[in-house]
Protein backbone atom coordinates (compact mmCIF):
# COMPACT_ATOMS: atom_id res chain seq x y z
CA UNK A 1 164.93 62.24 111.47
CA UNK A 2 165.80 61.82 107.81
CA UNK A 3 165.36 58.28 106.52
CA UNK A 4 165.97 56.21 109.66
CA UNK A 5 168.80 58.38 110.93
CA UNK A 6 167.64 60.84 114.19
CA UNK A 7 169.60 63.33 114.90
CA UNK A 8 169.44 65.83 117.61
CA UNK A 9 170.15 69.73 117.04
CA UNK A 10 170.24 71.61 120.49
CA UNK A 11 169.99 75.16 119.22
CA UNK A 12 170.37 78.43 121.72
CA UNK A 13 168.26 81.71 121.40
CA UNK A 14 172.20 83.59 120.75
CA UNK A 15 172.71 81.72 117.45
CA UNK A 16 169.58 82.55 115.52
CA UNK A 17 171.43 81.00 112.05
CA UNK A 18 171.99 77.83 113.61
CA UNK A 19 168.38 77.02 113.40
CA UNK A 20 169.07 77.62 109.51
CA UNK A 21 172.07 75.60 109.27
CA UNK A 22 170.25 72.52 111.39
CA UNK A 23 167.26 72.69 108.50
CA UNK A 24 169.70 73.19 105.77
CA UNK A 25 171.38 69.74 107.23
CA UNK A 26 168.17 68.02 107.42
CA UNK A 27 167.75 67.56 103.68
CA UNK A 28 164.60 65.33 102.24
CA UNK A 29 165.08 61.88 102.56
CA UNK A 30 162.12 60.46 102.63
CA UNK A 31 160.63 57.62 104.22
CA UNK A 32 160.64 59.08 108.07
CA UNK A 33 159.09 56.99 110.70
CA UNK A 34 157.10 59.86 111.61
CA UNK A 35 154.79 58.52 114.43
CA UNK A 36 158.22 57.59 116.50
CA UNK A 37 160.12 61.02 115.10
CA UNK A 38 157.22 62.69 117.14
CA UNK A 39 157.04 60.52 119.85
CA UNK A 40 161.01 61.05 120.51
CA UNK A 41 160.61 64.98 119.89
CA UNK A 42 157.99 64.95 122.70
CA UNK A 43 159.61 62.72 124.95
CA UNK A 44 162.92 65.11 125.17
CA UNK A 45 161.16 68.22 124.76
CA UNK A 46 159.00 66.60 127.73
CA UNK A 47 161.74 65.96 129.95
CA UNK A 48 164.35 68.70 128.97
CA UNK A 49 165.53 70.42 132.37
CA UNK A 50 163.04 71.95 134.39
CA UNK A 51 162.92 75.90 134.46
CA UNK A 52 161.38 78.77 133.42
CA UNK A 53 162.51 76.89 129.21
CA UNK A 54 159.80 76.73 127.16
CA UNK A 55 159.34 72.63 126.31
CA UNK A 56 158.80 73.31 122.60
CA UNK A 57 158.77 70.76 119.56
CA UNK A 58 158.79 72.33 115.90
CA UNK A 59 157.47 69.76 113.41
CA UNK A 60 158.57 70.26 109.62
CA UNK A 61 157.03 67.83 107.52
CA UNK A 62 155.55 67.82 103.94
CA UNK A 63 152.74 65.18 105.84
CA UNK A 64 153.14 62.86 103.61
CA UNK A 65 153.00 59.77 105.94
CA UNK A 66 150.31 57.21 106.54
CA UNK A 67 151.32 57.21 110.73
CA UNK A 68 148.49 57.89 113.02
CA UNK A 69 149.75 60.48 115.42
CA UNK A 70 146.67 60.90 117.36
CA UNK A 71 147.21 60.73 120.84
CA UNK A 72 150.51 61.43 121.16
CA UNK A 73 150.08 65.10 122.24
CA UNK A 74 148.04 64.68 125.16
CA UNK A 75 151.11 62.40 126.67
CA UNK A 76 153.10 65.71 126.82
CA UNK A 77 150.96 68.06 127.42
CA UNK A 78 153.44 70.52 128.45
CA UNK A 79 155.55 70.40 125.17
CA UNK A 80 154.00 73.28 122.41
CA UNK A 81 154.24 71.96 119.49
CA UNK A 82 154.15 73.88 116.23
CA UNK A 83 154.18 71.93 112.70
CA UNK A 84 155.61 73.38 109.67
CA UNK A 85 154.21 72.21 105.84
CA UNK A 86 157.25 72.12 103.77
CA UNK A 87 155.13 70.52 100.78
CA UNK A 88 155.28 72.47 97.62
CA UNK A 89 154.80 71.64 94.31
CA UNK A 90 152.14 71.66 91.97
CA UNK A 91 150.44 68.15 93.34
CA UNK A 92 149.54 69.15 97.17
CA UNK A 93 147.99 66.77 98.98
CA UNK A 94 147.47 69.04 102.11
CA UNK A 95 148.09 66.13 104.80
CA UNK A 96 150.12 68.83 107.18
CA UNK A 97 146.84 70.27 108.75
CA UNK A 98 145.39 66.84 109.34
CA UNK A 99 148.81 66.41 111.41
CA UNK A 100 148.80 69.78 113.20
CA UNK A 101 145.44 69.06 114.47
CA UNK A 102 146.23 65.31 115.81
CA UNK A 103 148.88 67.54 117.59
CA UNK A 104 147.34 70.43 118.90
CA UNK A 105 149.77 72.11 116.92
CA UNK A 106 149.97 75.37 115.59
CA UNK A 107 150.59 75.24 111.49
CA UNK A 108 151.99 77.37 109.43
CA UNK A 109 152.70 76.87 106.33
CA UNK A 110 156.78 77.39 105.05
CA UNK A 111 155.78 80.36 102.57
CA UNK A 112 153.78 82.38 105.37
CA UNK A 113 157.45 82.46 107.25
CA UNK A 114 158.71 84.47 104.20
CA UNK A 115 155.40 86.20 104.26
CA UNK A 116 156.81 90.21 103.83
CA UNK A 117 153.61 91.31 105.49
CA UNK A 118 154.26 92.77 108.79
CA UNK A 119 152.64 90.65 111.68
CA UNK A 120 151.34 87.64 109.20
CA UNK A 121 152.38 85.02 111.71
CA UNK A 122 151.03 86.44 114.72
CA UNK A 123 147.65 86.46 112.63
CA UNK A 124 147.90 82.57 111.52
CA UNK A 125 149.60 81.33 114.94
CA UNK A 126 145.83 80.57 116.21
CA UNK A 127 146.33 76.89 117.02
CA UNK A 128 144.16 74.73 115.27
């Protein structure tokens, strides 16, 4: 989602820069419908193809939305869902978390991926 528009990225484990590309692509529109961006994420995460695939949903918002997404985890329970806070600046409003935890997400914030400390995600991935 960016805007109104959805779009749907199937990425495979062999191309580890198409994840890059896809975010790249995304840009910052603006004005998501986050509430039904989630819902939809969940939903085909939720009913992807059964097997030993992990149902996964990653989340990258700045949280800047007034949607309630409580709830909407505990339809998909299966789906692990792990929210990313893009928001930078020097005005933070620090909405992500609040997010993450409606989710049972895990959060990490998009400077702790560039973290050059060894092992600093596998410290932060507690979910919330």
């Amino acid at each position: 989602f960016g805007g109104a528009d959805v779009s749907i990225q199937p990425l495979s484990r062999s191309a580890p820069t198409a994840l890059d590309r896809a975010i790249v692509a995304l840009g910052a529109a603006g004005a998501t419908p986050l509430r039904r961006a989630v819902e939809l994420g969940l939903s085909l995460a939720g009913n992807g193809p059964l097997g030993s695939a992990e149902r996964r949903l990653v989340l990258l918002t700045d949280g800047r939305t007034r949607d309630d997404l409580a709830g909407l985890a505990a339809r998909h329970p299966s789906v692990q869902t792990t929210l990313i806070d893009c928001e930078r600046g020097p005005v933070r409003l620090a909405r992500a978390r609040r997010i993450a935890e409606q989710l049972a997400a895990t959060y990490f914030h998009v400077d702790e991926l560039a973290s050059p400390t060894p092992g600093a995600l596998r410290r932060s991935a507690a979910p919330l």
